[in-house]
Protein backbone atom coordinates (compact mmCIF):
# COMPACT_ATOMS: atom_id res chain seq x y z
CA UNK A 1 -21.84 -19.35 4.79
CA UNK A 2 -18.74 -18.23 4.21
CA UNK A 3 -16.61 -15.96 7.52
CA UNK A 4 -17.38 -12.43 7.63
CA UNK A 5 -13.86 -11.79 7.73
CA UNK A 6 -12.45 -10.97 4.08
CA UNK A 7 -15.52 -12.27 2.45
CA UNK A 8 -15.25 -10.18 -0.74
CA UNK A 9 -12.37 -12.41 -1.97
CA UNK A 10 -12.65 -15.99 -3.25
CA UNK A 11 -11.51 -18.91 -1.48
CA UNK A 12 -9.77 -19.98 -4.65
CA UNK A 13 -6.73 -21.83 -4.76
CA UNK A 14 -5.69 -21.56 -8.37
CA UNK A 15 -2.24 -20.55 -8.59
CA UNK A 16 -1.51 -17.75 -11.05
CA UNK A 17 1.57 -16.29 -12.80
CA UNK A 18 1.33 -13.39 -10.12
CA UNK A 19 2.16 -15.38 -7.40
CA UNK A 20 6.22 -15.20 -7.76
CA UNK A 21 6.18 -11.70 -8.05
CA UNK A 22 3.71 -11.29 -5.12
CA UNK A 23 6.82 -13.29 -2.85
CA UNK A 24 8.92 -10.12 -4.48
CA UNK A 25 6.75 -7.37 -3.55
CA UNK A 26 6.03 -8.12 -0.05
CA UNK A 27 8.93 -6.90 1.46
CA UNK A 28 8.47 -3.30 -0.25
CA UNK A 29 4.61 -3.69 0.75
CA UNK A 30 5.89 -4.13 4.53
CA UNK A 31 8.21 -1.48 4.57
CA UNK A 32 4.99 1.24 3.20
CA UNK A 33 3.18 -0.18 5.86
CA UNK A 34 5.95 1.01 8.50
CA UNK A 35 6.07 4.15 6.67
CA UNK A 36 2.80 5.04 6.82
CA UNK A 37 2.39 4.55 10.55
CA UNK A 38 5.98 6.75 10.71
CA UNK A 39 3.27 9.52 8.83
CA UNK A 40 0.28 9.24 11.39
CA UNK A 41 2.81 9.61 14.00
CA UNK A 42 4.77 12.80 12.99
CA UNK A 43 1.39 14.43 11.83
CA UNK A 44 0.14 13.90 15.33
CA UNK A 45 3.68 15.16 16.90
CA UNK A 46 3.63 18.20 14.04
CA UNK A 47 0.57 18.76 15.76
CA UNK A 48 1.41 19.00 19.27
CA UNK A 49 3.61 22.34 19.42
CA UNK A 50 0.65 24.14 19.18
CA UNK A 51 -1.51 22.51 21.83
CA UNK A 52 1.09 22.61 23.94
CA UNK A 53 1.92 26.07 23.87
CA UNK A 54 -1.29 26.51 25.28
CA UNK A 55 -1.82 23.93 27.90
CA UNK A 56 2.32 23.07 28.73
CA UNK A 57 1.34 19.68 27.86
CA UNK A 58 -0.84 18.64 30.46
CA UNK A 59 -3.98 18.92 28.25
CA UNK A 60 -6.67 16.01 28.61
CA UNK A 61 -7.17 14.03 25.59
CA UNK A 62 -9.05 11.21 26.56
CA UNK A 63 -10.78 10.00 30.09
CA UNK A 64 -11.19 6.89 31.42
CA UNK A 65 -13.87 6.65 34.71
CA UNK A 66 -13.05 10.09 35.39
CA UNK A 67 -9.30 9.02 35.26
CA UNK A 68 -7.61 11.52 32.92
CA UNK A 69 -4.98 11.00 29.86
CA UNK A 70 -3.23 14.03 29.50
CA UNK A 71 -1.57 14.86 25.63
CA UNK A 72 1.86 14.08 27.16
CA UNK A 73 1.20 10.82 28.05
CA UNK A 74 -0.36 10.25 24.35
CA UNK A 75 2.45 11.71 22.97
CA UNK A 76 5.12 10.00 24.62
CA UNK A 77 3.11 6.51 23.81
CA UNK A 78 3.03 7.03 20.36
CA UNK A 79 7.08 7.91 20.77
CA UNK A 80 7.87 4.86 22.04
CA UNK A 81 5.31 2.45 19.63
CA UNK A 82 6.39 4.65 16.30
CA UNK A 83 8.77 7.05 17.14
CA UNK A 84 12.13 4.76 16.57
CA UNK A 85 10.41 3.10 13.18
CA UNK A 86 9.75 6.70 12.48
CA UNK A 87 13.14 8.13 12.80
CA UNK A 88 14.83 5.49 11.12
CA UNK A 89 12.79 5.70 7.68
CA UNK A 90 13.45 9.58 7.89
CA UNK A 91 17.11 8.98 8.40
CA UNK A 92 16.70 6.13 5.52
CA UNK A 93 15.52 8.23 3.13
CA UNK A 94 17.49 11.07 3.87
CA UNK A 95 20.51 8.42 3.46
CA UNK A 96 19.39 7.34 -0.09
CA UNK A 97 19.20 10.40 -1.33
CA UNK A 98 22.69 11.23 -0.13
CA UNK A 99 23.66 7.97 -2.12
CA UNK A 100 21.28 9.11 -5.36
CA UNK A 101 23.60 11.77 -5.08
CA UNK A 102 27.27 10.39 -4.53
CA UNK A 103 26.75 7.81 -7.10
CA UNK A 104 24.66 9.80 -9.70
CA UNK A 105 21.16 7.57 -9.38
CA UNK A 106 18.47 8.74 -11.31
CA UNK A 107 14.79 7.50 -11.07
CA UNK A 108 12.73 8.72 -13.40
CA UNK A 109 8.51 9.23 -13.01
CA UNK A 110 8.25 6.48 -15.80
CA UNK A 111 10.13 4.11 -13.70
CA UNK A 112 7.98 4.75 -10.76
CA UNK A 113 5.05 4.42 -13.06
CA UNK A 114 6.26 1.35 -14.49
CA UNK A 115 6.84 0.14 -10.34
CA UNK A 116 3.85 1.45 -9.17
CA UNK A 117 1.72 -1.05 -12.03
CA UNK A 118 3.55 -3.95 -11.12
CA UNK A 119 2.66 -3.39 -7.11
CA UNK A 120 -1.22 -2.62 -7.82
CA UNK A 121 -1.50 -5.54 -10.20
CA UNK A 122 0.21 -7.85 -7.78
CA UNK A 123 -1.59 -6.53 -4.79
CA UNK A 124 -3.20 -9.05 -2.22
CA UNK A 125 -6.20 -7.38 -1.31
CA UNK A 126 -6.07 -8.36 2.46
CA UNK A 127 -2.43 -6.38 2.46
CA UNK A 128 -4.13 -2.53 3.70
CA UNK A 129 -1.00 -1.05 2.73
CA UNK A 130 -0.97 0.40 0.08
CA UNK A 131 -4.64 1.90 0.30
CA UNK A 132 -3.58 3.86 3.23
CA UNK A 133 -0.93 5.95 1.35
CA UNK A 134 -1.83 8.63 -0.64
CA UNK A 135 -0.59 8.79 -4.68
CA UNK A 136 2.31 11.22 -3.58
CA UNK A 137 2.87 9.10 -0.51
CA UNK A 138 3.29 5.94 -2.82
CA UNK A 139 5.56 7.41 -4.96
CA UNK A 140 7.97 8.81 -2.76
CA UNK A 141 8.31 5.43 -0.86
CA UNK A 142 8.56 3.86 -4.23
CA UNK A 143 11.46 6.47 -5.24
CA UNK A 144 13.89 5.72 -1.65
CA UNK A 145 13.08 1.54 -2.78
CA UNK A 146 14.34 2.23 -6.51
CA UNK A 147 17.35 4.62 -5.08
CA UNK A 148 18.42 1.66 -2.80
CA UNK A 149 18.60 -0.65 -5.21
CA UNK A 150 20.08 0.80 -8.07
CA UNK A 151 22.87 1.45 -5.39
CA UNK A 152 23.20 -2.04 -4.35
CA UNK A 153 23.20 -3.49 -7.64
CA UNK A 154 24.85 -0.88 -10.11
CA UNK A 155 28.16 -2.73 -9.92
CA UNK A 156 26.14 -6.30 -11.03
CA UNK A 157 26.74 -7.31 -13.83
CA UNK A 158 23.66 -9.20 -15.72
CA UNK A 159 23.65 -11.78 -18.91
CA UNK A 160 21.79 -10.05 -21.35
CA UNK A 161 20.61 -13.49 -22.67
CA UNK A 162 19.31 -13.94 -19.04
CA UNK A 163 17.60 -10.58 -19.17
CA UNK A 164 15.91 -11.85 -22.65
CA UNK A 165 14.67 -15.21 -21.35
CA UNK A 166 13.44 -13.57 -17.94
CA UNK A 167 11.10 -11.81 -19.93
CA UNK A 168 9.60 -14.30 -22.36
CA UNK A 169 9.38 -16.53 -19.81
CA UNK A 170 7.41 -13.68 -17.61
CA UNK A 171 5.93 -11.69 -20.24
CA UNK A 172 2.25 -11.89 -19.31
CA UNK A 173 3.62 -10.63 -16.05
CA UNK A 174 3.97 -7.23 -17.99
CA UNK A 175 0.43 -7.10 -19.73
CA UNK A 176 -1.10 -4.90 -16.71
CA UNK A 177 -4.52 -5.23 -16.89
CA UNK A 178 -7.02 -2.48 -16.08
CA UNK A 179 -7.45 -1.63 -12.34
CA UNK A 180 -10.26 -0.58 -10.56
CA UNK A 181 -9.19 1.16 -6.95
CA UNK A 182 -12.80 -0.18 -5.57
CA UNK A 183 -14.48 0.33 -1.97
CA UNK A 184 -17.25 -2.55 -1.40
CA UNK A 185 -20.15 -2.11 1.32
CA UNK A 186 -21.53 -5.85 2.22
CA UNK A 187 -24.58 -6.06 3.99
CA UNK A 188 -27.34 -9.20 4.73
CA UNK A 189 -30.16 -8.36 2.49
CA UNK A 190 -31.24 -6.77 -0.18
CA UNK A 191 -33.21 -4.88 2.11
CA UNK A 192 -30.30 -3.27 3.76
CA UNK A 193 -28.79 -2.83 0.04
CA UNK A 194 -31.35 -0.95 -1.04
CA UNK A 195 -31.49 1.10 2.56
CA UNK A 196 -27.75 1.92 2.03
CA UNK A 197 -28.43 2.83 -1.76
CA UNK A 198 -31.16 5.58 -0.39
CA UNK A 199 -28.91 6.74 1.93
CA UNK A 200 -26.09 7.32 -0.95
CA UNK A 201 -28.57 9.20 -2.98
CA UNK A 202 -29.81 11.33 -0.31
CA UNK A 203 -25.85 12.60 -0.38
CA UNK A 204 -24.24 10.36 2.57
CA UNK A 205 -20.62 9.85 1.99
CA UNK A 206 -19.75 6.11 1.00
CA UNK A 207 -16.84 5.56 2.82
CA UNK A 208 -18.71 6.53 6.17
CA UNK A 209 -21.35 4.10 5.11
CA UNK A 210 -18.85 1.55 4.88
CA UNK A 211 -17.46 2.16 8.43
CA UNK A 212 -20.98 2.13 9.66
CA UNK A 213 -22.71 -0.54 8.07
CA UNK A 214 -20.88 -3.22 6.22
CA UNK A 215 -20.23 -6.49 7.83
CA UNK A 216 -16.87 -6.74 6.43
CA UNK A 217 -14.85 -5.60 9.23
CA UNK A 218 -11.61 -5.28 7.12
CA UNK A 219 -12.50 -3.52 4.53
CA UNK A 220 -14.67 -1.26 6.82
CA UNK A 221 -12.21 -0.23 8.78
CA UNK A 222 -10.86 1.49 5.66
CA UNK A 223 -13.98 2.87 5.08
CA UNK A 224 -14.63 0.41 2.38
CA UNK A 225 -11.40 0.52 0.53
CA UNK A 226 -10.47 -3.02 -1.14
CA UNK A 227 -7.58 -1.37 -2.94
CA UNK A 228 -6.84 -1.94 -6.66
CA UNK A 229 -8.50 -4.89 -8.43
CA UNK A 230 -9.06 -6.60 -11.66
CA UNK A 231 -11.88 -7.98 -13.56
CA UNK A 232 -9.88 -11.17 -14.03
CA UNK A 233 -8.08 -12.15 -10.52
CA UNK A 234 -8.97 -15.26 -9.07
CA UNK A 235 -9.22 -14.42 -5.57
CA UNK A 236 -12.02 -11.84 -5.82
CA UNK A 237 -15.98 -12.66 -5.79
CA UNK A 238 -17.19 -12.40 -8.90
CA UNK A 239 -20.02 -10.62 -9.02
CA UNK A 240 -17.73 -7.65 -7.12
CA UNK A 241 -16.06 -7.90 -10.70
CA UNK A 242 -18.47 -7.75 -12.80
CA UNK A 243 -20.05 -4.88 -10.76
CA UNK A 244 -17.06 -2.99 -10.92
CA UNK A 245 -16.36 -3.60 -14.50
CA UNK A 246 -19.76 -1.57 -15.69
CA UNK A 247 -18.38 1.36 -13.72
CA UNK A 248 -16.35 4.56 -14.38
CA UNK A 249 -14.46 6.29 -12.09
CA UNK A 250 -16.60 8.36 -9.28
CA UNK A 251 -19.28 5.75 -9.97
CA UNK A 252 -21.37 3.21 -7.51
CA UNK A 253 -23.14 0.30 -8.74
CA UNK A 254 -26.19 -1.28 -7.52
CA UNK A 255 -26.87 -3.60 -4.85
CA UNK A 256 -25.92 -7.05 -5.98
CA UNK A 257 -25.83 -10.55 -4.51
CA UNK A 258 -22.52 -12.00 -3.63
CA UNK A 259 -21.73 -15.82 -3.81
CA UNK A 260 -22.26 -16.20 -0.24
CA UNK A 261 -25.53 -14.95 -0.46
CA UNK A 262 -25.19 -11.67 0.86
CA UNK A 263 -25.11 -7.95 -1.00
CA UNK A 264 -22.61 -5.77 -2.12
CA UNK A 265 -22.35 -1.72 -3.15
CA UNK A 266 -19.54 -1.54 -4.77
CA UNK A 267 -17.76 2.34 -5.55
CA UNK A 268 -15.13 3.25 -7.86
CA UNK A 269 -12.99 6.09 -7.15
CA UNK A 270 -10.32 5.27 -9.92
CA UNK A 271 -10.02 3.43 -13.21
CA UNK A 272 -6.33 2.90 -14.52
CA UNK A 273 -6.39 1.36 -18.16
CA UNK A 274 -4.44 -1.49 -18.80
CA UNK A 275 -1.13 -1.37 -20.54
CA UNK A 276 1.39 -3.78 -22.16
CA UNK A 277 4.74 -3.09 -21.40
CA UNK A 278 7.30 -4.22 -24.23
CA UNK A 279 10.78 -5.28 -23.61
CA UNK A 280 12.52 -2.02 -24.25
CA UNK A 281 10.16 -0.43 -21.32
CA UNK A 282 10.82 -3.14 -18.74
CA UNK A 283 15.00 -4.47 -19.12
CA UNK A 284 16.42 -2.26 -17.19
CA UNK A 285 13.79 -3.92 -14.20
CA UNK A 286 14.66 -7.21 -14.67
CA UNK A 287 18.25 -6.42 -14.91
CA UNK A 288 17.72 -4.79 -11.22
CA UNK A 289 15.32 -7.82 -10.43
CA UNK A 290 18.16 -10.57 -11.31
CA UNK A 291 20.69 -8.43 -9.82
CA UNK A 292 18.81 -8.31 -6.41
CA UNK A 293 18.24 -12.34 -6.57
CA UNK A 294 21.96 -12.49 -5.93
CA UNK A 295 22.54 -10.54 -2.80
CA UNK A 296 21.62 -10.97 0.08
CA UNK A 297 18.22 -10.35 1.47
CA UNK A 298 19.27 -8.67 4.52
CA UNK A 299 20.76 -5.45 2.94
CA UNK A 300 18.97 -2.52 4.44
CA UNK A 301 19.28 1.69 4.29
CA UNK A 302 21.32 0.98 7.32
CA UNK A 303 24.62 -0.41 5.46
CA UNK A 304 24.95 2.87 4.27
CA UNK A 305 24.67 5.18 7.31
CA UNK A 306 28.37 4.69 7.97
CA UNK A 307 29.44 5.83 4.36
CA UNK A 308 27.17 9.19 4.74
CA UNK A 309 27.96 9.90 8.86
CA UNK A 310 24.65 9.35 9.64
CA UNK A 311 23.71 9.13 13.44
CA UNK A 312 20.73 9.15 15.62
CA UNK A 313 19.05 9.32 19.19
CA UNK A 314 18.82 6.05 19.73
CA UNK A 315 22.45 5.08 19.20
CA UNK A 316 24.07 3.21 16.57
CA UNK A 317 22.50 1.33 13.89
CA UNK A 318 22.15 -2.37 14.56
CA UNK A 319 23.56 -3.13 10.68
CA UNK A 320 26.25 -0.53 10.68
């Protein structure tokens, strides 16, 4: 039997064409993971003023053997584990706009579209990043990435001959195929299947099923959330696929048995259709894509604090 531990993907090793621009994405995938813990941590902190007003601070929020820890101590925790991470991505962003700005960057919602395709389709589904932003979330993080590097590369010049073989040579790259954003229960027996499936008709809420119940820890954590997936990856059960492929969106299957043996519920709460992008739609990203292969891969938000006066609490910058 397989480990319980990511068992909704396949142990495949068959390369595909996605795997180069997976090696591209990753860093942007990162930096929305350190964005969205920068969220959970001014949400709390947004929070706090209140609270505090009423109990200066020293309120109890959790206790330990009758050992209290007061919201102070929380708060000041979560200052020093997110709060510097934090700051810097608002000062980041705050900084690329600025530079939108001075050097007359536009992104348009197409662009972001166009972005936003090429990060779901390239997705790794053990990556939880993306799943934990929200739509609006996504595309503002996707916005501050496009801002920074139209300003790093706008004075690159690319071949347009290059720009022309880049694509032919990548073109199925572009042919998004339809995406499922899927949440997957996995349980030991049909018998708990069909338990689970009872307990979704009589109205229980799937993701709290999933956090309950399923035996895949990772995915359960997220309350079932496996991201966006296709019928056609290689790296994804099968019988998850063709589950999800019979579905709409707001629709659960039934219980079905996995490769390993065991069952899946699978849920979808979103179907985006597939789309082919032609050449016209996607030069102006490959330009920025052959542009960025030539600097270095170091260049951060940071280089430009300088440039716009930008300080903070902690000191200087380590790149200024």
């Amino acid at each position: 039997m397989k480990s319980k531990r990511n068992n909704y993907t396949s142990q495949s090793t068959n390369k595909t064409p996605l795997s180069q621009r997976r090696l591209k994405t990753k860093p942007v995938l990162t930096l929305l993971a350190i964005l969205f813990l920068g969220n959970i941590f001014w949400f709390i902190l947004w929070l706090w003023p209140n609270s505090g007003q009423q109990a200066g601070g020293d309120e109890t929020v959790a206790t330990v053997d009758g050992e209290e820890i007061t919201r102070q101590q929380w708060m000041a925790a979560m200052e020093t584990r997110y709060g510097k991470e934090t700051l810097q991505t608002l000062v980041n962003e705050a900084v690329m706009e600025r530079a939108a700005k001075e050097y007359d960057i536009k992104v348009s919602d197409e662009e972001i579209d166009l972005e936003i395709a090429l990060m779901r389709s390239a997705q790794d589904t053990t990556d939880t990043a993306i799943q934990q932003l929200t739509d609006e979330q996504l595309r503002q993080k996707v916005r501050a990435q496009l801002i920074l590097e139209k300003v790093l590369t706008k004075d690159i010049i690319t071949d347009a001959e290059e720009v022309v073989k880049y694509y032919e040579e990548n073109q199925s790259l572009y042919n998004i195929p339809t995406t499922y954003r899927t949440s997957i229960i996995i349980v030991e027996s049909q018998e708990d299947a069909n338990s689970v499936k009872e307990e979704l008709k009589n109205g229980s809420d799937f993701s709290v099923l999933a956090r309950e119940r399923s035996l895949d820890t990772t995915s359960a954590s997220l309350g079932g959330d496996i991201g966006f997936i296709t019928t056609s990856q290689s790296n994804i059960d099968k019988s998850i696929q063709e589950a999800v492929g019979q579905l709409k969106a707001d629709e659960t299957s039934e219980p079905f048995v996995m490769s390993d043996g065991r069952y899946g519920i699978a849920h979808v709460s979103e179907v985006n259709e597939g789309k082919s992008f032609t050449y016209e739609d996607v030069k102006d990203h490959i330009k920025r894509v052959l542009a960025m292969e030539q600097l270095p891969a170091t260049i951060t938000p940071e280089a430009f604090w300088k440039e716009f006066n930008a300080t903070w609490f902690y000191g200087e910058s380590s790149n200024q």
